[in-house]
C-alpha atoms as a PDB file:
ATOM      1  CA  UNK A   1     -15.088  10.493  -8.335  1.00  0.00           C
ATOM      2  CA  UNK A   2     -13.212   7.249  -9.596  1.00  0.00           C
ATOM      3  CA  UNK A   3     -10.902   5.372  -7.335  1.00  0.00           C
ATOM      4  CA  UNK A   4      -8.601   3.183  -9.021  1.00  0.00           C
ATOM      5  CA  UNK A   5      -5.916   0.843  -7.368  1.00  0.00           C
ATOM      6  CA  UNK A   6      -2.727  -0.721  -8.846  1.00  0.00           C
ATOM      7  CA  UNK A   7      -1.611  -3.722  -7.049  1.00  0.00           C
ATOM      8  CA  UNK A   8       0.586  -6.500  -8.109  1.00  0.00           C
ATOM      9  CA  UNK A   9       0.373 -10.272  -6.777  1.00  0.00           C
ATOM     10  CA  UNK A  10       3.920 -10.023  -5.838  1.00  0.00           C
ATOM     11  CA  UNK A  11       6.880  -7.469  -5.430  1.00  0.00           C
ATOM     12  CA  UNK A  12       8.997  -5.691  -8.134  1.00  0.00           C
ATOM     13  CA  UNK A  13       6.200  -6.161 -11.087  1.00  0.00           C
ATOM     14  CA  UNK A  14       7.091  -2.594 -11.729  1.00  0.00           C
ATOM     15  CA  UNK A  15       3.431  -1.554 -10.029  1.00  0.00           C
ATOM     16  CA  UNK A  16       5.036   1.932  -8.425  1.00  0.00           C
ATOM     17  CA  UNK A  17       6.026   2.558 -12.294  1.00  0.00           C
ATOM     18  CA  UNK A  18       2.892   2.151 -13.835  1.00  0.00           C
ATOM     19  CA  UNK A  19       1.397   4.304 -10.961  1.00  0.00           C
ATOM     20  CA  UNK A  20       3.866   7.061 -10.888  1.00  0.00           C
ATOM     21  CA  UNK A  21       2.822   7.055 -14.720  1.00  0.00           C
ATOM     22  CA  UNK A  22      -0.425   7.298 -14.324  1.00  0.00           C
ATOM     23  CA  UNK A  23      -0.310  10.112 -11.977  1.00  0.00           C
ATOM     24  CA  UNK A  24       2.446  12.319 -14.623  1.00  0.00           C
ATOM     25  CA  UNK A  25      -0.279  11.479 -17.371  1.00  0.00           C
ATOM     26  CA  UNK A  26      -3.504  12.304 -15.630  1.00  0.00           C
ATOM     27  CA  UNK A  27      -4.471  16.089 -16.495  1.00  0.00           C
ATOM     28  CA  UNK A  28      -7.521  16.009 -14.668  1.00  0.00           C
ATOM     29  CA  UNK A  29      -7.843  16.850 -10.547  1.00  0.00           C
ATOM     30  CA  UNK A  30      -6.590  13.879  -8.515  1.00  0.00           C
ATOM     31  CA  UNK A  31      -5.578  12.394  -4.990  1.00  0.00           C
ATOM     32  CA  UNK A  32      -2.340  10.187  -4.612  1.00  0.00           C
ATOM     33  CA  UNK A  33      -2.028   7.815  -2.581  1.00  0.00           C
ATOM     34  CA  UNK A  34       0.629   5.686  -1.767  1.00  0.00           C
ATOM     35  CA  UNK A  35      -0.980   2.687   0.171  1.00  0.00           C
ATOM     36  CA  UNK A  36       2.193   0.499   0.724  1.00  0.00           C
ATOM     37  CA  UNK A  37       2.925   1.813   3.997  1.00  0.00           C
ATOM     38  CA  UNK A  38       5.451  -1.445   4.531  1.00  0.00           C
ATOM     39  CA  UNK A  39       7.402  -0.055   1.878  1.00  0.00           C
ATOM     40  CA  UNK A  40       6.343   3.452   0.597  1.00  0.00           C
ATOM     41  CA  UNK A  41       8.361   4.200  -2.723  1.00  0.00           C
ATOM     42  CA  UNK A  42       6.011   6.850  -4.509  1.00  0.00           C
ATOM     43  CA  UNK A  43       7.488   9.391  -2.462  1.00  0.00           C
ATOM     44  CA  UNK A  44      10.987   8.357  -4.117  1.00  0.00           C
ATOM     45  CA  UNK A  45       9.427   9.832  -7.908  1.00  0.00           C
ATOM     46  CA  UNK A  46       6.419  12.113  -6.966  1.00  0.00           C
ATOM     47  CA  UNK A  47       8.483  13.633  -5.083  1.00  0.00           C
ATOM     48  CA  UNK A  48       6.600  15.686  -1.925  1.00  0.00           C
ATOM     49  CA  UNK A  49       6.799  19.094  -0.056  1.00  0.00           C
ATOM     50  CA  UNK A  50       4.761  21.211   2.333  1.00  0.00           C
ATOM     51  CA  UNK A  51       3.723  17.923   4.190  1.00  0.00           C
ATOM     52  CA  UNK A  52       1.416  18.063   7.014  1.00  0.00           C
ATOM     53  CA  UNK A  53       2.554  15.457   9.325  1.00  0.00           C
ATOM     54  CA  UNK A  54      -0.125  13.106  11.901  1.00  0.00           C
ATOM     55  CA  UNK A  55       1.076  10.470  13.999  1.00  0.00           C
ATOM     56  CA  UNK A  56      -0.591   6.608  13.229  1.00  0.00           C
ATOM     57  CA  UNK A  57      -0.856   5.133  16.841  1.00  0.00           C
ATOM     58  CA  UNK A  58      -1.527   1.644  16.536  1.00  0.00           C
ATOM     59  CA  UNK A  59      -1.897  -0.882  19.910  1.00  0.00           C
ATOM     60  CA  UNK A  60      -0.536  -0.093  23.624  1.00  0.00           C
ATOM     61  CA  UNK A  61       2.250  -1.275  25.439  1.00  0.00           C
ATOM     62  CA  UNK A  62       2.327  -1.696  29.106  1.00  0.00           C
ATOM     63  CA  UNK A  63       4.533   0.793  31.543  1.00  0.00           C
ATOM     64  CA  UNK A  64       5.230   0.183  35.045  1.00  0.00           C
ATOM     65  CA  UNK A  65       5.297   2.857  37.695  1.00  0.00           C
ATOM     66  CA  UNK A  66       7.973   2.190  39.972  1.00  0.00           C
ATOM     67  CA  UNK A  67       6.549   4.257  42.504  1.00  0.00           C
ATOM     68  CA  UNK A  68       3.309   2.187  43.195  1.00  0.00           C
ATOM     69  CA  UNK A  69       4.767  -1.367  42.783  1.00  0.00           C
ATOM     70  CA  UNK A  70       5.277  -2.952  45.006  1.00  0.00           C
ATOM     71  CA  UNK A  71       6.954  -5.883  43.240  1.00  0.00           C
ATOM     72  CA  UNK A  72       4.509  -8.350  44.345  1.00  0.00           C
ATOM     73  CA  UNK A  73       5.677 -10.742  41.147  1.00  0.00           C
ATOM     74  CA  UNK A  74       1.991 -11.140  39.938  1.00  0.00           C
ATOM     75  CA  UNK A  75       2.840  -8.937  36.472  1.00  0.00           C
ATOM     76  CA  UNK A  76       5.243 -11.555  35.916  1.00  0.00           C
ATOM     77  CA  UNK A  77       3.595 -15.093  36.795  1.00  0.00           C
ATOM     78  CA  UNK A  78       1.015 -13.825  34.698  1.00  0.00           C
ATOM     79  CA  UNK A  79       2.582 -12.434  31.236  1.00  0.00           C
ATOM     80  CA  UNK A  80       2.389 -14.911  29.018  1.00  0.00           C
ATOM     81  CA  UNK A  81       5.197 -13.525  26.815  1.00  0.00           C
ATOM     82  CA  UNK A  82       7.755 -12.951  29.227  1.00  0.00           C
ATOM     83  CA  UNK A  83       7.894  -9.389  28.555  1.00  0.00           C
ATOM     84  CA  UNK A  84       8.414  -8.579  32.459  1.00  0.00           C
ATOM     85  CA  UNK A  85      12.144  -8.654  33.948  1.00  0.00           C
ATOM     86  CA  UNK A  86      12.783  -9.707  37.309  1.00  0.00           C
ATOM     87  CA  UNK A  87      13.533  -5.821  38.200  1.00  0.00           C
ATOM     88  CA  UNK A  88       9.987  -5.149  37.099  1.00  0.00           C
ATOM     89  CA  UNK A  89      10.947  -3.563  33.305  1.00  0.00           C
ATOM     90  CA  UNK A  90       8.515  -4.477  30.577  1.00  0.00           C
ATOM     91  CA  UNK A  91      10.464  -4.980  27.539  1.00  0.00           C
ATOM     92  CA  UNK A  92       8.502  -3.229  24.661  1.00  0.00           C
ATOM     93  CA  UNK A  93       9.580  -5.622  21.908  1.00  0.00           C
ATOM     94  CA  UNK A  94       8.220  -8.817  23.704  1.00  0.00           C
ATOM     95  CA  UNK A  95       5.293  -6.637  25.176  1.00  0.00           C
ATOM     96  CA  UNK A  96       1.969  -7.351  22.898  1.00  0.00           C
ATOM     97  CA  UNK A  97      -0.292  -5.095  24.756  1.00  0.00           C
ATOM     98  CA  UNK A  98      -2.595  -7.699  25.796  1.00  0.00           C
ATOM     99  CA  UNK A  99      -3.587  -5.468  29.361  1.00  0.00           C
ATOM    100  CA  UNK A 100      -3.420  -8.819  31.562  1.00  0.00           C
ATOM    101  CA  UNK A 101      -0.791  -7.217  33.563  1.00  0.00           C
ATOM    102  CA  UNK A 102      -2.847  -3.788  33.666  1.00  0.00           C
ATOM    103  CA  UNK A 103      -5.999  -5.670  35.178  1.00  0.00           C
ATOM    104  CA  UNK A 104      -4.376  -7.813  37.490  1.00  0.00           C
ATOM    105  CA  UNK A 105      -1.764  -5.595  39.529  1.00  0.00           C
ATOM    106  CA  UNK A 106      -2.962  -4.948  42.492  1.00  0.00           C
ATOM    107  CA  UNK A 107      -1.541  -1.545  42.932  1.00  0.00           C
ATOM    108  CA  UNK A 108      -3.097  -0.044  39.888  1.00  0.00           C
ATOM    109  CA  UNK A 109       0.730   0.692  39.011  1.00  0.00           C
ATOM    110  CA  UNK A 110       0.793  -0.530  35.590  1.00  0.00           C
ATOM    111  CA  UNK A 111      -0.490   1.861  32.543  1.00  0.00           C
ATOM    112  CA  UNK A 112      -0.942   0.678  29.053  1.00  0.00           C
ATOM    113  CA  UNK A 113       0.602   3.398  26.949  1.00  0.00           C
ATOM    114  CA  UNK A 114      -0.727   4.391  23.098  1.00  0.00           C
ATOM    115  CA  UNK A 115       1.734   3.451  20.890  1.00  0.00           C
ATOM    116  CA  UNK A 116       3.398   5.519  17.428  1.00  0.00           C
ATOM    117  CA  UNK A 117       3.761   2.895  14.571  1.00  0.00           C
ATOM    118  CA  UNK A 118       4.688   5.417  12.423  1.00  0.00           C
ATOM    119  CA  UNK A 119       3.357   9.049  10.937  1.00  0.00           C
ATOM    120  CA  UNK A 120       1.095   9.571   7.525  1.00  0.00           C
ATOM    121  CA  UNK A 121       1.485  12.884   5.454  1.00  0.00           C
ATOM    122  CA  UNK A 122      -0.733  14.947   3.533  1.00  0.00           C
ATOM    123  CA  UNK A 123       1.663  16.581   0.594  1.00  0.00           C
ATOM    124  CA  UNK A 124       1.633  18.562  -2.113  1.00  0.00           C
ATOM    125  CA  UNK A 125       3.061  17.236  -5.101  1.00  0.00           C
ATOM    126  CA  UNK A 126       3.164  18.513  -9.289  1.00  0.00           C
ATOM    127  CA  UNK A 127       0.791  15.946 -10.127  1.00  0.00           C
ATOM    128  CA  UNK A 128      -1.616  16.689  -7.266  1.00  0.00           C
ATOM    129  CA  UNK A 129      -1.997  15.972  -3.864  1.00  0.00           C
ATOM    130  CA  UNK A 130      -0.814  13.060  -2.269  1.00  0.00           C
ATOM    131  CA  UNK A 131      -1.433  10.966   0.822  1.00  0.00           C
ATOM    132  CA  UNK A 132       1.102   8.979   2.290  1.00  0.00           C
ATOM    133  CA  UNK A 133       3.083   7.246   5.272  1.00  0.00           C
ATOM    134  CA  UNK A 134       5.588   6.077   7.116  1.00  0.00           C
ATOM    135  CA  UNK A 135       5.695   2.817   9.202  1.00  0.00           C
ATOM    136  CA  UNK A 136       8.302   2.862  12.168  1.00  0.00           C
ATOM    137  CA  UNK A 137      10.680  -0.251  12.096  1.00  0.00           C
ATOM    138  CA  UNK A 138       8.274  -3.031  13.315  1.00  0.00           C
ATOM    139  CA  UNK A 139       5.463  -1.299  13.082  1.00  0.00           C
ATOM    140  CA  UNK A 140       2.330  -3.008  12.917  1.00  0.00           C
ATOM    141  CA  UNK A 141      -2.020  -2.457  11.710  1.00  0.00           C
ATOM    142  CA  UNK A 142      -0.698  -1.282   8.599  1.00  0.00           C
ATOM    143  CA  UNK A 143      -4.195  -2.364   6.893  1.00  0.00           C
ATOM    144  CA  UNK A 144      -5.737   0.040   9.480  1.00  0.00           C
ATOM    145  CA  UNK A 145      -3.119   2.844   8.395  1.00  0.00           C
ATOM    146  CA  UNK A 146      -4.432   2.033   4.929  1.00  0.00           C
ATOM    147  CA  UNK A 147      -7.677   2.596   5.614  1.00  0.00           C
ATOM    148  CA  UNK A 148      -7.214   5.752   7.300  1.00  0.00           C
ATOM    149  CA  UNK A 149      -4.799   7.125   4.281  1.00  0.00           C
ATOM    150  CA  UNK A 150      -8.106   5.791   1.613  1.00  0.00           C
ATOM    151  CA  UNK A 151     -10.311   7.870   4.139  1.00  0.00           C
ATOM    152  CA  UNK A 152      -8.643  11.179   4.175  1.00  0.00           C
ATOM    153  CA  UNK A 153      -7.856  10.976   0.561  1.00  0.00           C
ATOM    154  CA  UNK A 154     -12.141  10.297  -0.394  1.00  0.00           C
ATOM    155  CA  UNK A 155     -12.116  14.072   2.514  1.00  0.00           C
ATOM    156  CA  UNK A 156      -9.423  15.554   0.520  1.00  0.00           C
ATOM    157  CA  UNK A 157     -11.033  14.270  -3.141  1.00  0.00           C
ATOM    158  CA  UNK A 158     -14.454  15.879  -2.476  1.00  0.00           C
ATOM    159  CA  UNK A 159     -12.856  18.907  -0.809  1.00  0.00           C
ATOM    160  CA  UNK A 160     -10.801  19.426  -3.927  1.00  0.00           C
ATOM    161  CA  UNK A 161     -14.026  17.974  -6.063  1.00  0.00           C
ATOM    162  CA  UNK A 162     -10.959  15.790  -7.764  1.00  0.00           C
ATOM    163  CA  UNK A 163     -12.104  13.403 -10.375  1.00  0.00           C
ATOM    164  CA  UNK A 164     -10.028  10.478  -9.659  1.00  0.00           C
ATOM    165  CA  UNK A 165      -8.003   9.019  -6.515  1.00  0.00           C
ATOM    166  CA  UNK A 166      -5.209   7.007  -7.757  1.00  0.00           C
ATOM    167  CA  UNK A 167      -3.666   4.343  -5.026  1.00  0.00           C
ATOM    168  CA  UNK A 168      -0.395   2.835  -5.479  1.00  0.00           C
ATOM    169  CA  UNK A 169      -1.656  -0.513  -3.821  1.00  0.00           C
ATOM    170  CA  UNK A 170       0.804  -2.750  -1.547  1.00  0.00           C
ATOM    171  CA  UNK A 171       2.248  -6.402  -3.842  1.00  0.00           C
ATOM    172  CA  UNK A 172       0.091  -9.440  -2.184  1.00  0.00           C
ATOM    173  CA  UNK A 173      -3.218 -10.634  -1.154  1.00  0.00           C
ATOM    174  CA  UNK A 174      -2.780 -10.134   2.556  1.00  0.00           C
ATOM    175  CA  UNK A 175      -4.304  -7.855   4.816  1.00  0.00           C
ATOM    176  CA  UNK A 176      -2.562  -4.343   3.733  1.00  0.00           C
ATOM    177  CA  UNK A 177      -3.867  -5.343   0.048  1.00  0.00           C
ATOM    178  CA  UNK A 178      -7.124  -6.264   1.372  1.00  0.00           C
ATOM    179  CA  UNK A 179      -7.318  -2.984   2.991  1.00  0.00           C
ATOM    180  CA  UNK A 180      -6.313  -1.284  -0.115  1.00  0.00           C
ATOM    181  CA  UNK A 181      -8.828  -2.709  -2.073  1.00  0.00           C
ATOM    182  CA  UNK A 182     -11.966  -3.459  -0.323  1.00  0.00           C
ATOM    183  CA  UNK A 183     -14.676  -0.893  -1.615  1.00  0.00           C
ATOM    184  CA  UNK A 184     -13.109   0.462  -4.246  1.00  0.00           C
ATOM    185  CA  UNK A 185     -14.380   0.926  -8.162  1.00  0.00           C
ATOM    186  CA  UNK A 186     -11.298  -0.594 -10.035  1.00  0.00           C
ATOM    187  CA  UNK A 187      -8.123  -2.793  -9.662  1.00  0.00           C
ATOM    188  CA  UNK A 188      -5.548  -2.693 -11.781  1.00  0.00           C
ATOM    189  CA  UNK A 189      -3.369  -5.507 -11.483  1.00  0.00           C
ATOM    190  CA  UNK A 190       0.268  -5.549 -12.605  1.00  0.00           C
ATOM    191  CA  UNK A 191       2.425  -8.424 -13.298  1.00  0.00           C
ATOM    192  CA  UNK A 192       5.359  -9.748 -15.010  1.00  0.00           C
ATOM    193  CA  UNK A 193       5.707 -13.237 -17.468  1.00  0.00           C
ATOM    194  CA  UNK A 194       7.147 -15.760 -14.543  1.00  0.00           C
ATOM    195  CA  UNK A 195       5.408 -18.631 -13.628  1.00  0.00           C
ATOM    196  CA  UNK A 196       5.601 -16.694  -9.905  1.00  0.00           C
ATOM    197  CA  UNK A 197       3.913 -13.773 -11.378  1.00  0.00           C
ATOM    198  CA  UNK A 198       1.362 -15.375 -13.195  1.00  0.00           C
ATOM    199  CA  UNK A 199       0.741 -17.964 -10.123  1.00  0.00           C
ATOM    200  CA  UNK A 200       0.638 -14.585  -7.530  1.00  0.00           C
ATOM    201  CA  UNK A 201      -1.426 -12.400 -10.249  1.00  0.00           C
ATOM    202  CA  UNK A 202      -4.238 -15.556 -10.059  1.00  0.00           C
ATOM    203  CA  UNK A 203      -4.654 -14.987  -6.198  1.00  0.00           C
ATOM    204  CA  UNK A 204      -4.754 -11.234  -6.535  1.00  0.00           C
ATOM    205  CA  UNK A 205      -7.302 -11.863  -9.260  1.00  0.00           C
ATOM    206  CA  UNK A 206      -9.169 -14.160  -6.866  1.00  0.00           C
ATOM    207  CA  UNK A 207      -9.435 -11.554  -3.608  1.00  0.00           C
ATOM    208  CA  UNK A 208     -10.620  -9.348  -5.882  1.00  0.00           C
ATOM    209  CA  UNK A 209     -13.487 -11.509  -7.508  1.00  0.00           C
ATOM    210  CA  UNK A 210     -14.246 -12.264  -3.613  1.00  0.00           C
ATOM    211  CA  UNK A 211     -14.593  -8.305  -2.843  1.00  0.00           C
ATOM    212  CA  UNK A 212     -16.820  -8.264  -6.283  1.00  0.00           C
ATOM    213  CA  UNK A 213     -14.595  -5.515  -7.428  1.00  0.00           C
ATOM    214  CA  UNK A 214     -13.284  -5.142 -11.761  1.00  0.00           C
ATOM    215  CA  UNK A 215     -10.148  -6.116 -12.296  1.00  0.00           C
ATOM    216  CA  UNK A 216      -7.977  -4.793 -15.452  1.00  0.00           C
ATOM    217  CA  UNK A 217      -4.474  -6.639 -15.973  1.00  0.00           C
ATOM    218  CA  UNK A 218      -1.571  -5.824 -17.850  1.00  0.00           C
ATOM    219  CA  UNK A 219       2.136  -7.606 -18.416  1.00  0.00           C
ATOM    220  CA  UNK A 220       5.265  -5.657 -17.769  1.00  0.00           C
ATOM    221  CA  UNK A 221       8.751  -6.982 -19.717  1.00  0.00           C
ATOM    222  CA  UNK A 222       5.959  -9.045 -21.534  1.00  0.00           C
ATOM    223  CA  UNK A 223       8.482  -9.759 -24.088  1.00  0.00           C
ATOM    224  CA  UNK A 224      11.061 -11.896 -21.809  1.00  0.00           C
ATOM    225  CA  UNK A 225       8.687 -14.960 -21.884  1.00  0.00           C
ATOM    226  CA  UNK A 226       5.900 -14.422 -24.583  1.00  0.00           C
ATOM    227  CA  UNK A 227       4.595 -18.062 -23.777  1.00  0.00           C
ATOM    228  CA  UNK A 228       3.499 -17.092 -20.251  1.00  0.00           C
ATOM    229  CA  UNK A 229       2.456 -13.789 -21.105  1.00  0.00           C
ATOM    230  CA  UNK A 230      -0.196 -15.763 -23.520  1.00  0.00           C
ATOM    231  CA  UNK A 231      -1.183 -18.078 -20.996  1.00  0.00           C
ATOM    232  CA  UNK A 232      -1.762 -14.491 -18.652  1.00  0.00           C
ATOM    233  CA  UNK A 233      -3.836 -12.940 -21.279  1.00  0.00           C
ATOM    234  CA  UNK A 234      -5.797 -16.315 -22.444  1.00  0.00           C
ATOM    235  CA  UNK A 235      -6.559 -16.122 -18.563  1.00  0.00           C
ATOM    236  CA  UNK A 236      -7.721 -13.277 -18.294  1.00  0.00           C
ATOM    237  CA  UNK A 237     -10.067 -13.240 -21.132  1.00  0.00           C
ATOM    238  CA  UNK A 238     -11.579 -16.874 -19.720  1.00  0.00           C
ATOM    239  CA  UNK A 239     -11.798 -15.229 -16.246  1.00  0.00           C
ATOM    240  CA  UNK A 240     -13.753 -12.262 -16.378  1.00  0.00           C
ATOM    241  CA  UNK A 241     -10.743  -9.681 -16.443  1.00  0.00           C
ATOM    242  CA  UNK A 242      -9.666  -6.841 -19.062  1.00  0.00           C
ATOM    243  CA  UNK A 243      -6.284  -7.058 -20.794  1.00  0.00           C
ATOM    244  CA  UNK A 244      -5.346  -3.750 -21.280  1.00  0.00           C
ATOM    245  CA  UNK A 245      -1.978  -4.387 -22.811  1.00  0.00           C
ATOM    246  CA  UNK A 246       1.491  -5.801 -22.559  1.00  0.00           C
ATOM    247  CA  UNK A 247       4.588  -3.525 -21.818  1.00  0.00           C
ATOM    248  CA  UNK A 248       8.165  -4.521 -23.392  1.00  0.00           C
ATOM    249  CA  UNK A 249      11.253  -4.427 -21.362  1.00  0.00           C
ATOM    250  CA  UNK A 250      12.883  -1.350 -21.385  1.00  0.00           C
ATOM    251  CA  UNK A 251      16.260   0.169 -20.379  1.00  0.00           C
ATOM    252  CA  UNK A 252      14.751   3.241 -20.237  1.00  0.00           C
ATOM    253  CA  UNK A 253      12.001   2.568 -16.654  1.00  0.00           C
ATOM    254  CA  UNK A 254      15.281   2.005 -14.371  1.00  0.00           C
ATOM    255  CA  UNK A 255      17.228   4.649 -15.407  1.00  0.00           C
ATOM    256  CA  UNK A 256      13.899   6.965 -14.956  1.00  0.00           C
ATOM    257  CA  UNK A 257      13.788   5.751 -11.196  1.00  0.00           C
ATOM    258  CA  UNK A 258      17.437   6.562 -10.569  1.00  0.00           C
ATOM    259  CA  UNK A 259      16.702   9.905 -12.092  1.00  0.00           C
ATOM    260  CA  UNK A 260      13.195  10.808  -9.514  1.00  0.00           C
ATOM    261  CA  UNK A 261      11.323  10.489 -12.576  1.00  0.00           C
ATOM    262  CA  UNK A 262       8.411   8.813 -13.705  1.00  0.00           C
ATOM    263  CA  UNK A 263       9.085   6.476 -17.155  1.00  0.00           C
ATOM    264  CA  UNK A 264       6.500   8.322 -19.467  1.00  0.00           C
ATOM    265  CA  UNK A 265       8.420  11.896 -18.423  1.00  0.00           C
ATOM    266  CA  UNK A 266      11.621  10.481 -18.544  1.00  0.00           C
ATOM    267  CA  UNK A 267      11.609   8.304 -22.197  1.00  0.00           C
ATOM    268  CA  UNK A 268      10.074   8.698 -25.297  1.00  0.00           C
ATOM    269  CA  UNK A 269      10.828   4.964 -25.870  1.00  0.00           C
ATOM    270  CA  UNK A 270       8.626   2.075 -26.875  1.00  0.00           C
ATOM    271  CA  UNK A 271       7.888   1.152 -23.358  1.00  0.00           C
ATOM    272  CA  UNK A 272       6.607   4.547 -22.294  1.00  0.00           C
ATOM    273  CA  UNK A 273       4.891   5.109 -25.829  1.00  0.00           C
ATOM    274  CA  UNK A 274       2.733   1.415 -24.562  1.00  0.00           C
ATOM    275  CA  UNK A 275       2.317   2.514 -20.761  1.00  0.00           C
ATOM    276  CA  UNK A 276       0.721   6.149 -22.165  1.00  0.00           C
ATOM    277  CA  UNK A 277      -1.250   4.156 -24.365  1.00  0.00           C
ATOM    278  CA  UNK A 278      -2.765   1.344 -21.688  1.00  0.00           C
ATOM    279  CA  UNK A 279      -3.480   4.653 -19.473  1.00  0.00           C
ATOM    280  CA  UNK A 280      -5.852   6.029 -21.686  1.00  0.00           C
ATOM    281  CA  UNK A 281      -7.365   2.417 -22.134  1.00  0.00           C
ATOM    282  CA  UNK A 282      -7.675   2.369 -18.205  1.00  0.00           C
ATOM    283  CA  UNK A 283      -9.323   5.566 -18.118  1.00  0.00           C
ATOM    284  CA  UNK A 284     -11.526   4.949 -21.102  1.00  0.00           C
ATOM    285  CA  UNK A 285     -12.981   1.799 -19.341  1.00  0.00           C
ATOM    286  CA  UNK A 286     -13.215   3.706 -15.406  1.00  0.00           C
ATOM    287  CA  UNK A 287     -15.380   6.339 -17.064  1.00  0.00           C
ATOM    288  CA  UNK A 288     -17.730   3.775 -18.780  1.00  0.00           C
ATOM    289  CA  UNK A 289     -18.523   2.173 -15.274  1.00  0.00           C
END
């Protein structure tokens, strides 16, 4: 079993593209997942059904009986983020969970509720099973929902005795991308000829050297600044990285995702001919390490 992860260094690279891709062109048995929980968009092109649906419960927040308080104020003096009214209502946006309030009520009337950050899915999909989830609005740990989606899909993968798990990765190099990468055989990194996408690609390309892991890089719209997308590939060749390729700008990868569809099933253009052919260059190199 191969795990492979597509991340980008910042947003709208076209990463969900290239991943979406890879899943339409992989023949062999593999898990999905769709690691960036902040802002899930797989589901929008491998489109899922027969979902089994778990709730992610992530931190507590604090609930006051009104029956055992006995409004003694000391909740209150000692919140330190004013998340207690004056009637003795904890306000759950303010509230961080902390339990001071809990331990220090006399009355024992104060319980520190479990709560839902959002729900994660096991689906069935044409291209496979996938993994995936759904943050609530302000929902937070969503590198420990990432780490519970990676989990379930390795359960899933050797249930299945799938060959590869492909992650759509989160853009960055904070926490959720740390959790999407740490531990895993291969990064694929995707970026885009701007002097922010090279500059974001170079600190993507740096967590991974810290987490020891291969990193593969490839340029999408390479062709709407050729000088930068040579200084990407002259830097990747002096830094330890594989080029796999550079991806022209095409018409053709919007109007796939307004259509549900994945750019190598939706265009037999240039761009999709490239993208089919860095795929089998990925895989090539996964199955030689």
């Amino acid at each position: 079993m191969k795990e492979l992860v597509i991340i980008s260094g910042k947003g709208g690279t076209g990463k969900t593209c290239v991943s979406a891709s890879f899943a339409k062109l992989c023949n062999d048995r593999k898990i999905l997942v769709d690691a960036d929980v902040d802002a899930a968009n797989l589901h929008l092109i491998i489109e899922p059904s027969d979902s089994e649906e778990s709730s992610f419960t992530s931190g507590v927040k604090a609930l006051i009986n009104k029956d055992k308080c006995i409004e003694c104020g000391l909740c209150i003096e000692r919140c330190e983020f004013d998340a207690i009214s004056d009637d003795f209502v904890v306000n759950e946006i303010d509230c961080e969970g902390c339990g001071v309030c809990h331990e220090f009520c006399p009355e024992k009337a104060i319980d520190l509720i479990p709560e839902e950050s959002g729900k994660w899915f096991v689906s069935k999909t044409d291209s496979g099973t996938m993994i995936h989830a759904k943050l609530n609005i302000g929902g937070e740990n969503s590198g420990l929902l990432i780490n519970h989606l990676r989990k379930r899909a390795k359960q899933e993968a050797e249930a299945q005795n799938a060959s590869y798990i492909l992650i759509d990765g989160p853009p960055g190099t904070g926490c959720p991308a740390t959790s999407s990468i740490t531990g895993t055989d291969h990064v694929l990194i995707v970026t885009e000829p701007t002097k922010s996408g090279f500059h974001d690609m170079i600190k993507a390309k740096d967590l991974c050297d810290f987490l020891k892991i291969p990193v593969m890089i490839i340029v999408n719209k390479f062709d709407l600044n050729q000088d930068i997308t040579d200084q990407i590939e002259d830097y990747a060749n002096k830094s330890n990285a594989l080029f796999m390729g550079r991806i022209p700008f095409d018409d053709d990868f919007p109007r796939a995702i307004m259509n549900k569809k994945a750019p190598v099933e939706y265009s037999s253009g240039k761009g999709a001919d490239v993208l089919k052919s860095i795929y089998e260059k990925v895989i090539e190199n996964i199955n030689k390490h």
